[in-house]
C-alpha atoms as a PDB file:
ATOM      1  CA  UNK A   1      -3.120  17.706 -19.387  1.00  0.00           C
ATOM      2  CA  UNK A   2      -3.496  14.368 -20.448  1.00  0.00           C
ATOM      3  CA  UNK A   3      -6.665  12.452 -19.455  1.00  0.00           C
ATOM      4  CA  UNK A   4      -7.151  11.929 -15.716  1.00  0.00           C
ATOM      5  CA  UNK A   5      -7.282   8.140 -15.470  1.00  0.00           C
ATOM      6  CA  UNK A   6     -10.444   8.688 -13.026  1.00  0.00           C
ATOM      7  CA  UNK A   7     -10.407   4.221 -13.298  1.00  0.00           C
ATOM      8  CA  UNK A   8      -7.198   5.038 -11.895  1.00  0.00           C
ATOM      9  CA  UNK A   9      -8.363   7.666  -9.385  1.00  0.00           C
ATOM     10  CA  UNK A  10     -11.249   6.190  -8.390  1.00  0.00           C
ATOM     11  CA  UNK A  11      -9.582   2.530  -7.340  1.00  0.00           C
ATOM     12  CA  UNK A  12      -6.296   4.662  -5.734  1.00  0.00           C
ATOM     13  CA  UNK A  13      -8.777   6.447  -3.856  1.00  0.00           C
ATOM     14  CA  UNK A  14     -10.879   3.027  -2.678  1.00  0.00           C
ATOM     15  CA  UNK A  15      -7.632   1.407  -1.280  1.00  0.00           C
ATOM     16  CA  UNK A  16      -7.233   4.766   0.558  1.00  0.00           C
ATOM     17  CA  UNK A  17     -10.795   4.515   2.567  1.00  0.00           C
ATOM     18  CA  UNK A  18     -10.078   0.644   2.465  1.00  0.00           C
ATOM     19  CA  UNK A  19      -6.522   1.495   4.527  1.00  0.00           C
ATOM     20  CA  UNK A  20      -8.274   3.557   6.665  1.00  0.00           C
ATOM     21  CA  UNK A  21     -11.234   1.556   7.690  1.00  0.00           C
ATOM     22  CA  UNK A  22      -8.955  -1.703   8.358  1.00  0.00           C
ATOM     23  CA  UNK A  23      -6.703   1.238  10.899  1.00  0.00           C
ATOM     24  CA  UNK A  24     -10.095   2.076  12.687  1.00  0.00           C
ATOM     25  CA  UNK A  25     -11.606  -1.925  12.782  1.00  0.00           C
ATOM     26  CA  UNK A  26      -7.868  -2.635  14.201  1.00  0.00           C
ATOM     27  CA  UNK A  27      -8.229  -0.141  17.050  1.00  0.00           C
ATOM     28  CA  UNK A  28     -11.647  -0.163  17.918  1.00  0.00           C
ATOM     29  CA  UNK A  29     -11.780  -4.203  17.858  1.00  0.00           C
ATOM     30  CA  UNK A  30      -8.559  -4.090  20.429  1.00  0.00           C
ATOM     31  CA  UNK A  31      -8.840  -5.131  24.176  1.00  0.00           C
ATOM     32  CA  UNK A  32      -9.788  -2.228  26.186  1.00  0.00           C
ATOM     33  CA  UNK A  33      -6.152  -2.600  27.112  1.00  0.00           C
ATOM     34  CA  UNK A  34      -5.113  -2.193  24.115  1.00  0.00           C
ATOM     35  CA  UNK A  35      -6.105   1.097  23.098  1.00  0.00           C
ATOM     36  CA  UNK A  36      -3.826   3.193  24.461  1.00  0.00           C
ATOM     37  CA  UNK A  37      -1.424   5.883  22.488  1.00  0.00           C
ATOM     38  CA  UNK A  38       0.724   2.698  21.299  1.00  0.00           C
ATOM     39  CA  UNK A  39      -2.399   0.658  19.901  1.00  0.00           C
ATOM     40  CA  UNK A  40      -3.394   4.347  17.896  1.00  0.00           C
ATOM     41  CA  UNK A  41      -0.390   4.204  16.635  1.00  0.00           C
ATOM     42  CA  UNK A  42      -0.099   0.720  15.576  1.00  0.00           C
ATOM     43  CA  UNK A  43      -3.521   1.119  13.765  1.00  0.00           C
ATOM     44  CA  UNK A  44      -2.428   3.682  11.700  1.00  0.00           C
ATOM     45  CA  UNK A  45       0.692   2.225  10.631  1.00  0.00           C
ATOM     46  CA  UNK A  46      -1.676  -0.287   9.159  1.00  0.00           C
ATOM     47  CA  UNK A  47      -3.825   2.086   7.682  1.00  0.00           C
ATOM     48  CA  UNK A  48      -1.130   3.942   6.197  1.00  0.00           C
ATOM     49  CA  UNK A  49       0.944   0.429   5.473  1.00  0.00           C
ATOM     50  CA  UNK A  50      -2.837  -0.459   3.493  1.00  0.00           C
ATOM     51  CA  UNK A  51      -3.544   2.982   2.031  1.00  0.00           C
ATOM     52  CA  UNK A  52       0.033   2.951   0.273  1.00  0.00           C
ATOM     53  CA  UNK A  53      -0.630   1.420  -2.644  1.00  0.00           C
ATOM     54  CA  UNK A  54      -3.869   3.748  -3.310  1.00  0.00           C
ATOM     55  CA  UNK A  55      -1.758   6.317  -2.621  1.00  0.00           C
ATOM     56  CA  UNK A  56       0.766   5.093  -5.547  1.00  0.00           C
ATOM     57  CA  UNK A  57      -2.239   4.892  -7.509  1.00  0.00           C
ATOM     58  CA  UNK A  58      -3.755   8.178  -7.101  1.00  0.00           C
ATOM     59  CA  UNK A  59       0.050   9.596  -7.496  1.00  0.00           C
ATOM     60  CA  UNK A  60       0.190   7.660 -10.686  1.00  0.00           C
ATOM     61  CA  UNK A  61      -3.360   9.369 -12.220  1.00  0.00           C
ATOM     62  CA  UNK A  62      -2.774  13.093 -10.755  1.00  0.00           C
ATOM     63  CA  UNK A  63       0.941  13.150 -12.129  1.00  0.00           C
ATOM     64  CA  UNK A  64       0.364  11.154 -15.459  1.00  0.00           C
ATOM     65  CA  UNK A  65       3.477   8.209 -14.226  1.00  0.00           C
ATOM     66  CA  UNK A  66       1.595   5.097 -14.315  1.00  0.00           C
ATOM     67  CA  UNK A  67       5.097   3.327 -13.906  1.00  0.00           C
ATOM     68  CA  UNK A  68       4.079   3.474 -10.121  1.00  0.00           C
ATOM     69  CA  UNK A  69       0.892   1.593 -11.000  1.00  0.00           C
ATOM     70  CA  UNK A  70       3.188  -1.991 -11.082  1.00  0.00           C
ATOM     71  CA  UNK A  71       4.680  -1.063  -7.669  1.00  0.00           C
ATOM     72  CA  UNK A  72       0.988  -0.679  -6.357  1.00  0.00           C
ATOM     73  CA  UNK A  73      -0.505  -3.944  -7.930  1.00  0.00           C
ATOM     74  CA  UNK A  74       2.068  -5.878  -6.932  1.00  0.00           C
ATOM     75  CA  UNK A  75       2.118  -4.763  -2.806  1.00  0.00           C
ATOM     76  CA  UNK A  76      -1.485  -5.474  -2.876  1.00  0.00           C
ATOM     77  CA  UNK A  77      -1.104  -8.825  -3.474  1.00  0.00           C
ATOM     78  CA  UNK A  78       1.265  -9.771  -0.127  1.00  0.00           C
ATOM     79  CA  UNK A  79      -1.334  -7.122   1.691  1.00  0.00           C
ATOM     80  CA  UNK A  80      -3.982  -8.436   1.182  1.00  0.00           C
ATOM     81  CA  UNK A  81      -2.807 -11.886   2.773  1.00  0.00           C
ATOM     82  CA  UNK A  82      -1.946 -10.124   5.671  1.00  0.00           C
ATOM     83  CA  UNK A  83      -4.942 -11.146   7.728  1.00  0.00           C
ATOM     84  CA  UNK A  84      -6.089 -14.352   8.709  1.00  0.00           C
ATOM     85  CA  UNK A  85      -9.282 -13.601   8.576  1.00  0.00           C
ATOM     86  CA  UNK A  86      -9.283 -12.855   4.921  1.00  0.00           C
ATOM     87  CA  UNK A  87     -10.319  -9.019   5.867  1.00  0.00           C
ATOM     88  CA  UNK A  88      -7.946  -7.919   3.132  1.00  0.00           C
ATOM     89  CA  UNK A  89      -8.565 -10.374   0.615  1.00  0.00           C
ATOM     90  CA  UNK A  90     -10.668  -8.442  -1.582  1.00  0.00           C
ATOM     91  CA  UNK A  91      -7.350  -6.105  -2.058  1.00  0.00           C
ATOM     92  CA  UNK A  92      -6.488  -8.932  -5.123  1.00  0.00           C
ATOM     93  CA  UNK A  93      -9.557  -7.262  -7.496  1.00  0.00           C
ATOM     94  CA  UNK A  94      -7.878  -3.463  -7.494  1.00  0.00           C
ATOM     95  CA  UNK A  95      -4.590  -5.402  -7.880  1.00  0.00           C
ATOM     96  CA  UNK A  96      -5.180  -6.840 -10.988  1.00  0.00           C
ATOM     97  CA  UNK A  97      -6.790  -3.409 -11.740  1.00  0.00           C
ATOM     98  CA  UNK A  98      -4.361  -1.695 -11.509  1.00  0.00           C
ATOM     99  CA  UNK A  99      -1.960  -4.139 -13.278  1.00  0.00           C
ATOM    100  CA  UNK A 100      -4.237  -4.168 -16.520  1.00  0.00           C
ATOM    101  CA  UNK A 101      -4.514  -0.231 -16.346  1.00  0.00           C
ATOM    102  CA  UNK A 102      -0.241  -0.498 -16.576  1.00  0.00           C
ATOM    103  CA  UNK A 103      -0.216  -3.335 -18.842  1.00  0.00           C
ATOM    104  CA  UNK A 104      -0.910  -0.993 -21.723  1.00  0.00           C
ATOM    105  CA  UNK A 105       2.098   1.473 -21.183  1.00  0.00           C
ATOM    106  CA  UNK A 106       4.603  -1.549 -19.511  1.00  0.00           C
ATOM    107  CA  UNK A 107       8.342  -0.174 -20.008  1.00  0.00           C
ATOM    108  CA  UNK A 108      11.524  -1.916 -18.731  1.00  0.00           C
ATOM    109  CA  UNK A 109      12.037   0.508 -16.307  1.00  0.00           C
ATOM    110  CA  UNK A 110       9.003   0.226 -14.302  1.00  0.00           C
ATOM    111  CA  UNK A 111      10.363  -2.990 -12.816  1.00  0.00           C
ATOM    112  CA  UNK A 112      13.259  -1.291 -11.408  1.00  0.00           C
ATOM    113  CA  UNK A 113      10.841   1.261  -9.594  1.00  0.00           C
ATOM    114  CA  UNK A 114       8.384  -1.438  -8.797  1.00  0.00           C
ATOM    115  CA  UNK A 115      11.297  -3.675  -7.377  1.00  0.00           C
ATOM    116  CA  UNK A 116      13.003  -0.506  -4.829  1.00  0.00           C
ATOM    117  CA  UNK A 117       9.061   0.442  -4.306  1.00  0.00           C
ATOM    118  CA  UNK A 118       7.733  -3.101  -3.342  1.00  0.00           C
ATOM    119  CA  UNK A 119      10.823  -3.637  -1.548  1.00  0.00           C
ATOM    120  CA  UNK A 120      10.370  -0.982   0.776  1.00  0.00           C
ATOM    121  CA  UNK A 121       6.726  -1.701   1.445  1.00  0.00           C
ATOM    122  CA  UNK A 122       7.856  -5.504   2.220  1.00  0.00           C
ATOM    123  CA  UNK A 123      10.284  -4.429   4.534  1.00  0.00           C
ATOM    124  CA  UNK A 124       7.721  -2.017   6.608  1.00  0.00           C
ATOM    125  CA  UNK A 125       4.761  -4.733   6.647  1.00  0.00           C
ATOM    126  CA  UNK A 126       7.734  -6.839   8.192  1.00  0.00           C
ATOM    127  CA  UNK A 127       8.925  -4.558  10.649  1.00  0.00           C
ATOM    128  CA  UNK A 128       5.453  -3.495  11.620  1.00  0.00           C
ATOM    129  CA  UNK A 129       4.447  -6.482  11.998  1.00  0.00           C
ATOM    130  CA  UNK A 130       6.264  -9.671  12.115  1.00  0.00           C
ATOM    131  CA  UNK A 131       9.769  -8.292  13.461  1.00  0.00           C
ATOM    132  CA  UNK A 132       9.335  -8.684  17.011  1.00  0.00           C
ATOM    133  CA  UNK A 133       8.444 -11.253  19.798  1.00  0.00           C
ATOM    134  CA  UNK A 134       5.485 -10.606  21.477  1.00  0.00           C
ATOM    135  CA  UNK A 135       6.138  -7.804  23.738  1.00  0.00           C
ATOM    136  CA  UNK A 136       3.369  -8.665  26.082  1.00  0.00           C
ATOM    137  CA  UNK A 137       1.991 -12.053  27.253  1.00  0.00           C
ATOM    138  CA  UNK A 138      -0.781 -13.000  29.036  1.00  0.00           C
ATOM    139  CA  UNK A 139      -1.991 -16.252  30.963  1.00  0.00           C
ATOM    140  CA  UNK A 140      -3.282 -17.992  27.542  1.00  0.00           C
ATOM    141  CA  UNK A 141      -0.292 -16.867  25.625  1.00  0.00           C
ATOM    142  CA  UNK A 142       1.448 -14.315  23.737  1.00  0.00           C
ATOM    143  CA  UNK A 143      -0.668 -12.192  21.225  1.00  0.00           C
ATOM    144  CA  UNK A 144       0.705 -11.208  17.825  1.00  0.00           C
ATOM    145  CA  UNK A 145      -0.937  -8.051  16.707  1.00  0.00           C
ATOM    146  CA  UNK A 146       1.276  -6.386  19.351  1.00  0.00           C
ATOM    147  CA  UNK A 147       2.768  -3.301  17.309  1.00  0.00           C
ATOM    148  CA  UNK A 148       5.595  -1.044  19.400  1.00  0.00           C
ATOM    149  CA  UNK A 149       6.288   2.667  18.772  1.00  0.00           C
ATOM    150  CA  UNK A 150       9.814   1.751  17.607  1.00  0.00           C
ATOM    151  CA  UNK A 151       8.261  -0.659  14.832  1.00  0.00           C
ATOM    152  CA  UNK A 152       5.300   2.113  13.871  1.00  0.00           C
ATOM    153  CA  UNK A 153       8.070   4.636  13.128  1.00  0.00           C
ATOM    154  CA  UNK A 154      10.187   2.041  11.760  1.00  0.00           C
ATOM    155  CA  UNK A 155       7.263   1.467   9.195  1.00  0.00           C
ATOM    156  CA  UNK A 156       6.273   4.563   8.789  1.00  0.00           C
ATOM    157  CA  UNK A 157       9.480   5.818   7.515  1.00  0.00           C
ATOM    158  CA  UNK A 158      10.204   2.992   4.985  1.00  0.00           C
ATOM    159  CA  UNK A 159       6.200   3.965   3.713  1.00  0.00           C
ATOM    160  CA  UNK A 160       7.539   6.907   3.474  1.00  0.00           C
ATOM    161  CA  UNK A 161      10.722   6.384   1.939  1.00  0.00           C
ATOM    162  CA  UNK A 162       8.131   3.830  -0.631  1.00  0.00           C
ATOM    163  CA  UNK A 163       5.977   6.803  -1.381  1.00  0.00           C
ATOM    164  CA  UNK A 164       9.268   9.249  -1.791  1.00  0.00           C
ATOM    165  CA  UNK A 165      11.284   6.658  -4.166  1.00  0.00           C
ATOM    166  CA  UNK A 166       8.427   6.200  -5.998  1.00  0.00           C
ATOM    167  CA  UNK A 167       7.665   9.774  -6.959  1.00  0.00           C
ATOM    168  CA  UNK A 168      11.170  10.540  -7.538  1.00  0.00           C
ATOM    169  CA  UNK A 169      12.298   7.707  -9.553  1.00  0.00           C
ATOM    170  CA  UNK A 170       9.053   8.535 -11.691  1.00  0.00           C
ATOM    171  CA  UNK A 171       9.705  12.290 -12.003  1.00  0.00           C
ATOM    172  CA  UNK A 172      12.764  11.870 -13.345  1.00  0.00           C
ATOM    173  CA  UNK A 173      11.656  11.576 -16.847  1.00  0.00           C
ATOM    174  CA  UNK A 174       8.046  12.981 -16.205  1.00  0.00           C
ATOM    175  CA  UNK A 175       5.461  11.678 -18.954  1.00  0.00           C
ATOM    176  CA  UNK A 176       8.142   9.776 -21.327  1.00  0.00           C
ATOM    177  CA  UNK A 177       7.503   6.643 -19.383  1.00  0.00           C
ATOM    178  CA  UNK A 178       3.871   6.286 -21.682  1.00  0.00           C
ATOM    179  CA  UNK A 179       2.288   9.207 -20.645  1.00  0.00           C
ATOM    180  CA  UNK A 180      -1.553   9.633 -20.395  1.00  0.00           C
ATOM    181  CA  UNK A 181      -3.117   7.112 -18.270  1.00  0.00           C
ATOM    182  CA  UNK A 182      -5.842   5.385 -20.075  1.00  0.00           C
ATOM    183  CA  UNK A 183      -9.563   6.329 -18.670  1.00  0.00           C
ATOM    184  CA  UNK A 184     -11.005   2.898 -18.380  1.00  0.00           C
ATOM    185  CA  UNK A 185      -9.355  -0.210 -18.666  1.00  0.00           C
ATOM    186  CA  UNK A 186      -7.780  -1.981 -21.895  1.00  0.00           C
ATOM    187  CA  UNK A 187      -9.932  -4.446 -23.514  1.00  0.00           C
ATOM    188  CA  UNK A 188      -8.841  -7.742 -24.990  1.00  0.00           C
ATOM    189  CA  UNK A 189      -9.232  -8.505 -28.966  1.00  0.00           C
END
């Protein structure tokens, strides 16, 4: 086998335990209220809407197709704006990671995967989480990090469908799209 791209492994695998730690902090900071079976579920839609992109990347190292490395970098940028707080803002370092570990073995048909990939991903951070009025208000206001079973599933298929498009548009021509993920990153001349 070609070499592992543990770089590769190693940041897939930090956005993983990043994904899940931001679906934990999301349910155990919620309103007492809040943590019922819907608030569970709406935390780890955004674990698993976080984790995606690590997933992508570990996919990438353990099947040698770092075509789905663009798809990953690129998601992490829009993700890691996501929060107000700036929580997710240090998702923009394994983004440009990951986008100088694909620089080196760029083809023209990684932007077609990373376009249907990224697309998908979009459209389940949106449906997650900005398709929908408040569904509960209170006497200060509406809150917005209200998340309903019908937009969990909703995102959790498309993530789904990301991770399944991804894998199968890559597969289709196994390592001729550059083949052996480099080790470490490229460096400049």
């Amino acid at each position: 086998m070609a070499r592992s791209g543990g770089l590769v492994l190693g940041i897939g695998g930090a956005i993983v335990l990043a994904g899940l730690a931001v679906g934990v902090v999301r349910y155990v900071g919620a309103a007492p209220f809040e943590q019922d079976a819907e608030g569970a579920l709406a935390a780890g839609t955004l674990a698993a809407v976080v984790a995606t992109p690590g997933l992508l990347a570990l996919l990438a190292a353990r099947s040698d197709r770092p075509s789905l490395l663009l798809p990953a970098a690129i998601v992490l940028v829009p993700l890691s704006m996501l929060s107000f707080a700036g929580i997710l803002l240090p998702l923009l370092v394994p983004a440009v990671l990951l986008f100088r570990a694909w620089a080196p073995r760029a083809r023209g048909r990684d932007v077609g995967v990373a376009i249907v990939v990224v697309g998908l991903l979009c459209l389940a951070v949106w449906a997650a989480f900005l398709a929908h009025d408040d569904p509960r208000s209170y006497a200060f206001g509406s809150t917005s990090d209200v998340v309903t079973y019908a937009e969990s599933g909703i995102a959790l298929a498309l993530v789904a469908a990301a991770l399944a498009v991804g894998a199968w548009a890559t597969a289709a021509t196994g390592s001729a799209d550059g083949g052996d993920l480099p080790s470490g990153l490229p460096v400049s001349s």
